[in-house]
Protein backbone atom coordinates (compact mmCIF):
# COMPACT_ATOMS: atom_id res chain seq x y z
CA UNK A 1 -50.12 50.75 -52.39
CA UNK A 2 -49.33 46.81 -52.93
CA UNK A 3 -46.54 45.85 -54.08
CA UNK A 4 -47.31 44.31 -58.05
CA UNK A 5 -45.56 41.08 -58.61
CA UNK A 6 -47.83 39.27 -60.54
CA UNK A 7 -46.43 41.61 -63.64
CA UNK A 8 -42.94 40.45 -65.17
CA UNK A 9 -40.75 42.73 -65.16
CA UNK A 10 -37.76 42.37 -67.56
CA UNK A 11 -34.24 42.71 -66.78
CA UNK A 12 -33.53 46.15 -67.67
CA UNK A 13 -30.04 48.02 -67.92
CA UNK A 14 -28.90 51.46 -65.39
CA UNK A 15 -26.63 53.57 -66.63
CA UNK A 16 -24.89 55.68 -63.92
CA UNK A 17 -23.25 58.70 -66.03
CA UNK A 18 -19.70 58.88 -64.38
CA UNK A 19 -18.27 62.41 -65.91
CA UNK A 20 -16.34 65.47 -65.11
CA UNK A 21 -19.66 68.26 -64.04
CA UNK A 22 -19.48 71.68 -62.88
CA UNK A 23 -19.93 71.00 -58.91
CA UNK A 24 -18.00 74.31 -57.61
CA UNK A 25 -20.03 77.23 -58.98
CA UNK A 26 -17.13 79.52 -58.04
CA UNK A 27 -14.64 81.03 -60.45
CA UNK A 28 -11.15 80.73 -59.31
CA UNK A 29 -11.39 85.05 -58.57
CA UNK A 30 -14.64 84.27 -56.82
CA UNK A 31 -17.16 85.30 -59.01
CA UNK A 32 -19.84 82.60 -59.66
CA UNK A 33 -19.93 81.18 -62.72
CA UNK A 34 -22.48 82.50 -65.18
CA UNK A 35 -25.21 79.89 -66.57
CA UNK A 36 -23.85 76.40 -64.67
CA UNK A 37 -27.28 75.03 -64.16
CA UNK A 38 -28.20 74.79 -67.96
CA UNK A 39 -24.57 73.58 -68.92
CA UNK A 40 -25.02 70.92 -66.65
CA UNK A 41 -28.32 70.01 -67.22
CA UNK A 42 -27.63 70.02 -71.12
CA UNK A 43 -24.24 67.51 -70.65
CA UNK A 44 -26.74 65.37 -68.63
CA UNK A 45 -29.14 65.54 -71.80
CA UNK A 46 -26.45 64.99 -74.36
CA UNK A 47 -25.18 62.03 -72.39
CA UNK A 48 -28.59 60.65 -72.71
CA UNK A 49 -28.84 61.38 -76.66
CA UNK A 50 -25.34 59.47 -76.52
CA UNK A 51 -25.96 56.22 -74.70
CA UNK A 52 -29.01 55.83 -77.11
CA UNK A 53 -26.97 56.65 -79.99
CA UNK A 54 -23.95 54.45 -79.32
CA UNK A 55 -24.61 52.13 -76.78
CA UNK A 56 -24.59 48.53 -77.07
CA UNK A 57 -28.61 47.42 -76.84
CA UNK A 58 -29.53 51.05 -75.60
CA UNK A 59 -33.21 49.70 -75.64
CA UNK A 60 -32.56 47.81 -72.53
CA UNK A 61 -31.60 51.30 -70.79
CA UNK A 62 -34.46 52.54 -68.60
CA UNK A 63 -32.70 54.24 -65.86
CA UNK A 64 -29.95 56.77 -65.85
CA UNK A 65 -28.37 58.71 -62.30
CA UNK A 66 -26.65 61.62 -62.31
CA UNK A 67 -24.41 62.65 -59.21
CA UNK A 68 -25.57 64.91 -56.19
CA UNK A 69 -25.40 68.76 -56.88
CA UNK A 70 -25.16 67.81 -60.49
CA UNK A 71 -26.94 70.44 -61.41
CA UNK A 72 -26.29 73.80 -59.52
CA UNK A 73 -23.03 72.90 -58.32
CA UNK A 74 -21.40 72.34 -54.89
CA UNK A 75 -21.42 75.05 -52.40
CA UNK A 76 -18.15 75.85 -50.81
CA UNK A 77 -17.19 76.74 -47.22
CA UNK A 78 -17.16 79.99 -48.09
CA UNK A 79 -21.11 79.99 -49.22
CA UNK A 80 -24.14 81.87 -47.25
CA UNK A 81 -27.39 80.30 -47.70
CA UNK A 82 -28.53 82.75 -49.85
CA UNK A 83 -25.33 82.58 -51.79
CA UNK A 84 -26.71 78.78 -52.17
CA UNK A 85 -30.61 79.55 -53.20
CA UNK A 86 -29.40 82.16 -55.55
CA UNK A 87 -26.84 80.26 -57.47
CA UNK A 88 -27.26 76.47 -56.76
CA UNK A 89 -30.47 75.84 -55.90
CA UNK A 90 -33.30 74.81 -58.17
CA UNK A 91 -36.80 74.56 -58.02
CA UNK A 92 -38.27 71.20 -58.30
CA UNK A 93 -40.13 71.16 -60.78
CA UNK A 94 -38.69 73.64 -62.60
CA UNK A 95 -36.96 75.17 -65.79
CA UNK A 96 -33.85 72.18 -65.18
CA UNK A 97 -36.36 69.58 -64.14
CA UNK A 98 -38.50 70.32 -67.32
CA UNK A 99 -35.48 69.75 -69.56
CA UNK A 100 -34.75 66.17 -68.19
CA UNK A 101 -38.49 65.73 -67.95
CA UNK A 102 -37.95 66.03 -71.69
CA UNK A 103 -35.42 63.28 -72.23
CA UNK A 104 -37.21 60.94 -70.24
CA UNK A 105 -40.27 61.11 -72.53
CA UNK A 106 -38.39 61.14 -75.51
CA UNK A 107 -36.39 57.91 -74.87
CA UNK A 108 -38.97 56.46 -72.00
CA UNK A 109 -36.51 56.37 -69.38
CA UNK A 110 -36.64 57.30 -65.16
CA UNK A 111 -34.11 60.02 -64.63
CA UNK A 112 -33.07 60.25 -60.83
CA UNK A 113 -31.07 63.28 -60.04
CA UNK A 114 -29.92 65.63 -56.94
CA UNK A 115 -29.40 68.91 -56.69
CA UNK A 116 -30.12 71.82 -53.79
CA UNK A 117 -33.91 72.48 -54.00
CA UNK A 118 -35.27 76.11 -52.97
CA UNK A 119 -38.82 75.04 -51.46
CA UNK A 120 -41.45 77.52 -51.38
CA UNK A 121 -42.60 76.58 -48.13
CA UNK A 122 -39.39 76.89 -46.30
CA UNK A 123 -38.32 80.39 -48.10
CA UNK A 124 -35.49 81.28 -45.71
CA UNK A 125 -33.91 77.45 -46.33
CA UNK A 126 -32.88 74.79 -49.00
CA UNK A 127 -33.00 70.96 -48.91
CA UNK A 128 -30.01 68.40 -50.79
CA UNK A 129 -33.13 66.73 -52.41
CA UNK A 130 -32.88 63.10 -54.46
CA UNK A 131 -35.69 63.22 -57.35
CA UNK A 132 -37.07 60.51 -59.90
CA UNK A 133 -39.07 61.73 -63.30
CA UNK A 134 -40.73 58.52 -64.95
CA UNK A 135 -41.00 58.28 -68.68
CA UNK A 136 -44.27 60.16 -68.51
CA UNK A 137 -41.79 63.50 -67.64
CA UNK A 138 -43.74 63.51 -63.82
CA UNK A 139 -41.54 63.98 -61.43
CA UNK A 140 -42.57 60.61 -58.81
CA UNK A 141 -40.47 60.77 -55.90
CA UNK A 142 -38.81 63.23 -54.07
CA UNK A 143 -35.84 62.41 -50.70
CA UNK A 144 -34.41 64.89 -48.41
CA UNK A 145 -30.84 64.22 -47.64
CA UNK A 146 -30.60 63.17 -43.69
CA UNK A 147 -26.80 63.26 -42.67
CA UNK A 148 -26.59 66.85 -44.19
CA UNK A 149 -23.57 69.59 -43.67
CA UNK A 150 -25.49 71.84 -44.89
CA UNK A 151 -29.10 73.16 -45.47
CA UNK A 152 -32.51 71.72 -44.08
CA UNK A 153 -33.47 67.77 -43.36
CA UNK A 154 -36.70 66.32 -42.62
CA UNK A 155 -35.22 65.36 -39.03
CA UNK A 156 -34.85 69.51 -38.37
CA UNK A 157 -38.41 69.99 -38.95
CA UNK A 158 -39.49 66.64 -37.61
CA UNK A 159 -42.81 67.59 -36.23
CA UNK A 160 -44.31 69.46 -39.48
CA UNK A 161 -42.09 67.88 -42.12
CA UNK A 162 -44.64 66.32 -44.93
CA UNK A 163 -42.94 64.79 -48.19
CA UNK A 164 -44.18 67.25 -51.33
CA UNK A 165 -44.91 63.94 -53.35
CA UNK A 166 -46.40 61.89 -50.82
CA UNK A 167 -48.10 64.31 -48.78
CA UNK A 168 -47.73 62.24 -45.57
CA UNK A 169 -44.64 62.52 -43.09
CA UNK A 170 -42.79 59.91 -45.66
CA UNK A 171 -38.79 60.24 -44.47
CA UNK A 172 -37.68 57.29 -47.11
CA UNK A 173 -40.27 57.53 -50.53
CA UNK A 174 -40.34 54.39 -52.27
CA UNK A 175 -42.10 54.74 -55.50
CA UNK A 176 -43.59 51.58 -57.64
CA UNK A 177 -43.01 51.81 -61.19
CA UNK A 178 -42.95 49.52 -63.93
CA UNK A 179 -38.87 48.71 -63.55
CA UNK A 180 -39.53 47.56 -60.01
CA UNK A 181 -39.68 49.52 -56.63
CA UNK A 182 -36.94 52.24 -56.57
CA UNK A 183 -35.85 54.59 -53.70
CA UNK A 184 -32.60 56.93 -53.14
CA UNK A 185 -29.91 58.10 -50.85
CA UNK A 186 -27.14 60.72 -50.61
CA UNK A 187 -23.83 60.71 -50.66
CA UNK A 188 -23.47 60.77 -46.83
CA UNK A 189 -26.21 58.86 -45.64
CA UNK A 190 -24.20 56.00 -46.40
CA UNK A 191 -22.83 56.09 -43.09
CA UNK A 192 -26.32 55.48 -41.85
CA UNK A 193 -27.56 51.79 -41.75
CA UNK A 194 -30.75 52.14 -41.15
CA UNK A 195 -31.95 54.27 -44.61
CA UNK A 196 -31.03 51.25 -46.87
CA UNK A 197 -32.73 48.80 -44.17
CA UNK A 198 -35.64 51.10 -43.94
CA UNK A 199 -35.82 51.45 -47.45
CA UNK A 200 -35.60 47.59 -47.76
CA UNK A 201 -38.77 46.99 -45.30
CA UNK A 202 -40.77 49.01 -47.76
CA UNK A 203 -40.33 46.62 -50.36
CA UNK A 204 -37.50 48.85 -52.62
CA UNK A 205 -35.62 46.81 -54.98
CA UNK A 206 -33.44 48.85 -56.17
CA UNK A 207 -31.95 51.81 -54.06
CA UNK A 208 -29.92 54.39 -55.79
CA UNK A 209 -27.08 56.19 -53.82
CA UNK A 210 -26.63 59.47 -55.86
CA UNK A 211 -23.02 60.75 -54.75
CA UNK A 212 -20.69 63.66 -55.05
CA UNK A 213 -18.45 62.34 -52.33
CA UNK A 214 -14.88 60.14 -51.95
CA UNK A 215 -15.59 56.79 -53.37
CA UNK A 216 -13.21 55.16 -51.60
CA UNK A 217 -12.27 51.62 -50.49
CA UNK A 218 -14.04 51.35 -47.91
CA UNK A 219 -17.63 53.31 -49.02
CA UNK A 220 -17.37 50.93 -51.85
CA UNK A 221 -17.46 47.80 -49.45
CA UNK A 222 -19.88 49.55 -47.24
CA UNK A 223 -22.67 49.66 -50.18
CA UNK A 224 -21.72 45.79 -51.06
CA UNK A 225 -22.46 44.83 -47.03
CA UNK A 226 -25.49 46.95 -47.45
CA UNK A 227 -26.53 45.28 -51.01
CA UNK A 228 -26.41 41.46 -49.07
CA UNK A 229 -27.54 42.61 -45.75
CA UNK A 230 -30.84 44.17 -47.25
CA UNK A 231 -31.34 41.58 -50.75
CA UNK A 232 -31.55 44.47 -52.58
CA UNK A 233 -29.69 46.35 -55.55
CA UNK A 234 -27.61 49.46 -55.16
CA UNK A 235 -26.80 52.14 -58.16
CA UNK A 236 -23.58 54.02 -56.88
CA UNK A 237 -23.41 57.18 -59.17
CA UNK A 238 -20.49 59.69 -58.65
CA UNK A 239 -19.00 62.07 -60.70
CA UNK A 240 -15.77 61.58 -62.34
CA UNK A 241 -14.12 65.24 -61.87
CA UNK A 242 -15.21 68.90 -60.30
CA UNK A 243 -14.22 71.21 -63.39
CA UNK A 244 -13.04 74.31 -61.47
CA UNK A 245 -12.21 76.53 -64.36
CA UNK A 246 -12.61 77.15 -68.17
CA UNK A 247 -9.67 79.48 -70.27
CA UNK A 248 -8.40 79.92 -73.38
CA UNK A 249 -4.68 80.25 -73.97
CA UNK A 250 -3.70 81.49 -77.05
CA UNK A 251 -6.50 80.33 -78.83
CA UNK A 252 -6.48 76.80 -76.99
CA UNK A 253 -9.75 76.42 -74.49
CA UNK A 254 -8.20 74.48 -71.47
CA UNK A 255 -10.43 72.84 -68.40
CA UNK A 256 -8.79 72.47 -65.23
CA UNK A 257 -10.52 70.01 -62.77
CA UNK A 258 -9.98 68.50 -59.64
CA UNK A 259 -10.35 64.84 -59.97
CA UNK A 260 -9.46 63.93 -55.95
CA UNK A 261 -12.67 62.05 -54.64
CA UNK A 262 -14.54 61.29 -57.86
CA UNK A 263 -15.08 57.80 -59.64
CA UNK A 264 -16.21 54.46 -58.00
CA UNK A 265 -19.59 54.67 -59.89
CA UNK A 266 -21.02 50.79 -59.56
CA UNK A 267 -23.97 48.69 -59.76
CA UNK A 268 -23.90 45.95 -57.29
CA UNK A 269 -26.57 42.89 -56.90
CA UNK A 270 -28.11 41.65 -53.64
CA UNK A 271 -25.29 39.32 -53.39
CA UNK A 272 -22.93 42.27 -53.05
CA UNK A 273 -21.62 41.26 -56.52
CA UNK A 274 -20.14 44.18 -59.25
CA UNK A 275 -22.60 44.26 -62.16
CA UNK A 276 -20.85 46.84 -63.68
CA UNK A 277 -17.77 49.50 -62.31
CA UNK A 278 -15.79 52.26 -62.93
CA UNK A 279 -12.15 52.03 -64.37
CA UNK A 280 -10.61 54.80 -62.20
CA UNK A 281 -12.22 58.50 -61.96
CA UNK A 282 -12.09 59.49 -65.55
CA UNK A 283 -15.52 60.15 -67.13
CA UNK A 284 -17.31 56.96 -68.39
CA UNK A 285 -20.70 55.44 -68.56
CA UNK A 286 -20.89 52.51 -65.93
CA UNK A 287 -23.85 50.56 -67.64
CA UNK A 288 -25.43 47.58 -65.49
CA UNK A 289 -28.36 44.61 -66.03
CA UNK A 290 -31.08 44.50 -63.09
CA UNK A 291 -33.22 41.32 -63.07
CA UNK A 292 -35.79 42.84 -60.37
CA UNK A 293 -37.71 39.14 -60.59
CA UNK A 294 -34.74 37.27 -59.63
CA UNK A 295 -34.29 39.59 -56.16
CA UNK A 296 -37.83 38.60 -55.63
CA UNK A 297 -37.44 35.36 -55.86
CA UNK A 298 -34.24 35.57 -53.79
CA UNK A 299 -36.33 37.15 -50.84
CA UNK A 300 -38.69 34.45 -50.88
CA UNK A 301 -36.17 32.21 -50.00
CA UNK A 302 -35.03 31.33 -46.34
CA UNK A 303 -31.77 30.53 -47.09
CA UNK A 304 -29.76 31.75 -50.03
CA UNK A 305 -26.25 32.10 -51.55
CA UNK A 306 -24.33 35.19 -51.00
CA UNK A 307 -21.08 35.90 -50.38
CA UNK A 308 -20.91 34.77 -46.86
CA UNK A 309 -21.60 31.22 -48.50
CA UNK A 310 -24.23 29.70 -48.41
CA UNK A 311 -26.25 32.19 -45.67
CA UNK A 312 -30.13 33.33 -44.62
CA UNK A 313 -32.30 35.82 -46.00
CA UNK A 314 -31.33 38.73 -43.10
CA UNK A 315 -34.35 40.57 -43.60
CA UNK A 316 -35.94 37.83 -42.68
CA UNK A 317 -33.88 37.29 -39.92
CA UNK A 318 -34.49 40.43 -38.26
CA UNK A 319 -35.72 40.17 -34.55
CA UNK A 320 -37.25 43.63 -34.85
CA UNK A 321 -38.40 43.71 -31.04
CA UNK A 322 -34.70 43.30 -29.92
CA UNK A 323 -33.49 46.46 -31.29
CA UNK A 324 -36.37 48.56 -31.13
CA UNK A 325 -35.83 49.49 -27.05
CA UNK A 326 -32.39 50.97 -28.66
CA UNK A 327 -34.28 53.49 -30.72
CA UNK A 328 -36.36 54.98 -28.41
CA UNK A 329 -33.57 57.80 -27.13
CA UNK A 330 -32.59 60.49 -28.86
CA UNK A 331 -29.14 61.37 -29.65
CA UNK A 332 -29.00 63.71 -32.24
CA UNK A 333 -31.65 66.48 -31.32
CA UNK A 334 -35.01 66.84 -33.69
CA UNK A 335 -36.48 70.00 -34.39
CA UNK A 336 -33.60 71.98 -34.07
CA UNK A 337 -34.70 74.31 -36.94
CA UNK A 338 -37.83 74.93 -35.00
CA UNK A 339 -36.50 77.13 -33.17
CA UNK A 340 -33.24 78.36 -34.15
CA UNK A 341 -31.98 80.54 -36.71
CA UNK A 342 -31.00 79.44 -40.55
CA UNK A 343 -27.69 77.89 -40.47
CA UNK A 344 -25.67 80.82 -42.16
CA UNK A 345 -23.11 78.74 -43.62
CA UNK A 346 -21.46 74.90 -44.03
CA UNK A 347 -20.64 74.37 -40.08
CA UNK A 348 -21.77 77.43 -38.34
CA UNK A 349 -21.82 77.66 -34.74
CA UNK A 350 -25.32 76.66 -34.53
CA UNK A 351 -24.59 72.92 -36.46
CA UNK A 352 -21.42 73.08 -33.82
CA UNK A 353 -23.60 73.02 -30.96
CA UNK A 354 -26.39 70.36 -32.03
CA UNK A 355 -22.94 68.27 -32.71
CA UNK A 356 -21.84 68.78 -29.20
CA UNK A 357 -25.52 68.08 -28.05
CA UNK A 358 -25.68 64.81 -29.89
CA UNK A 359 -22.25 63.98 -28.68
CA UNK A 360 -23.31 64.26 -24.47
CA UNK A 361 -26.33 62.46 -25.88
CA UNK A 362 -24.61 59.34 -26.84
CA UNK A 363 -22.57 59.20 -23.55
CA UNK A 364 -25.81 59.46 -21.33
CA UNK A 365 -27.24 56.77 -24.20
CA UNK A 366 -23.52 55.34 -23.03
CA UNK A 367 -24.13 55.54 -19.14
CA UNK A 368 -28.29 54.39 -19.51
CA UNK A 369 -27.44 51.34 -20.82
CA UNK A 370 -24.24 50.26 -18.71
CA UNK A 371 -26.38 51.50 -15.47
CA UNK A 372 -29.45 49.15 -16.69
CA UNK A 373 -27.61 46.19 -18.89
CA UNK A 374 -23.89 46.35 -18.81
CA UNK A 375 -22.37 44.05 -16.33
């Protein structure tokens, strides 16, 4: 598909819902907690009813993000797969999906979400999958979380992998829609370059990087350097707190949460720029302007301003036949799920061993290149 840029596209506002969700299913005696997925899914909905209630031109609002494992919660160390598919996962679409699909008629909104997705077609595993419902309630685009600790990734199953929406080996969905090209990452995969550049080659405009991670100093600059390097805009959604447990003492209901890691929710231009950010890690909505037109016109500029000064478009820059040679070795092994067993839990000894593999990888990537180019 084209990309459409004959059609003006307003500038539209993102709201990135910054609050305090129930991401450790877990009791503090174990147990799991009884009916997470629908109180999570129905704070998600009432902090839509709420933004169009209160907010300040709420018209203007046609994107909200909600964190990663918003939904089912976050598995712990502790956590067998099928403790995960029985208590966290979701299908997608499904009862929670059909709830937001919902809200996003009723206010003609894109929702864009993560949770752990139970996928028929891999019945002994689970994905950490991104998702985007236009305001039709169709769910559009579906990503599969690469730098994983945990679960299934596309790069396991490499040579059978086919994207559900797409239907074609699509690693990095970018879906067209009438707010401009959008796209998402996870959490993680921040520390990977190459998914915003990727995602920036296919013509995304606006990349959303759906956290439940440590928004710290330097993630925050590492999303700005990718915002310039790829002229495109970033949505940053975290959550603000991981509730642990609900009690009532002596009539008084009391929530204790764990607030270490959460906040830094931002919306950052394609200069690298804060549209709109966080105050702290207490629950907030971090509401943003997008002018998709202008970042068009930006890329059809050679040189333009950004916070470098006064500097080149770099994806035009990009001397793609330089780097490719670098590609072409593997370091961290494909198809490891192939033929191995399901990982049993967060860092088993099978994920040990693939680390180890892609570690003596790199060094004979190491020894190639100072054998053939290092002088």
């Amino acid at each position: 598909m084209s990309l459409e840029t004959t059609k003006t596209i307003r500038p539209y506002g993102i709201c990135c819902v910054q609050a305090n969700w129930d991401l450790n299913p877990r009791n503090l005696d174990g147990s799991f907690k009884k009916d997470i997925r629908q109180r999570n899914v129905q704070l998600m909905c009432d902090y839509i009813d709420h933004v169009f209630q209160t907010a300040v031109l709420p018209s203007q609002v046609r994107l909200f993000c909600f964190p990663e494992f918003g939904i089912g919660g976050h598995y712990s160390f502790q956590d067998s797969t099928e403790d995960v598919k029985t208590h966290q996962a979701i299908s997608i679409p499904g009862p929670e999906t059909e709830a937001l699909s919902a809200k996003a008629k009723q206010y003609n909104v894109y929702i864009a979400a993560v949770n752990t997705e139970n996928d028929p077609a891999y019945p002994e595993n689970f994905f950490n999958t991104a998702f985007i419902i236009n305001p039709k309630g169709k769910i559009i685009l579906k990503y599969r979380k690469m730098n994983i600790a945990f679960g299934l990734n596309p790069h396991d199953i490499l040579d059978r992998y086919v994207n559900p929406v797409t239907g074609t080996k699509d690693y990095f969905p970018v879906v067209d829609t009438e707010i401009g090209r959008l796209g998402c990452f996870i959490c993680g995969d921040l520390g990977m370059p190459e998914i915003p550049r990727v995602y920036a080659l296919k013509g995304c405009e606006v990349l959303l990087h759906l956290s439940s991670g440590y928004s710290w100093e330097m993630a925050i600059n590492l999303l700005r350097a990718r915002a310039v390097d790829n002229t495109i805009y970033i949505a940053h959604e975290n959550w603000a707190s991981m509730t642990i447990s609900e009690r009532n003492f002596g009539g008084t209901p009391l929530t204790f949460i764990n607030s270490r890691g959460g906040g830094g929710s931002c919306i950052i231009d394609y200069n690298g720029n804060f549209i709109a950010r966080a105050e702290g890690n207490t629950p907030q909505i971090v509401l943003g302007m997008v002018d998709v037109m202008a970042l068009r016109r930006e890329r059809e500029q050679w040189r333009r301003p950004n916070p470098f000064g006064q500097g080149g478009n770099f994806l035009a820059n990009i001397r793609t036949e330089l780097y490719a040679p670098f590609y072409n070795r593997t370091i961290y092994p494909p198809n490891t799920r192939l033929d191995s067993s399901v990982m049993a839990r967060p860092h088993d000894e099978s994920s040990r061993q693939r680390r180890q593999q892609a570690l003596a990888n790199l060094k004979n990537f190491y020894d190639f290149y100072s054998e053939n180019s290092v002088m």
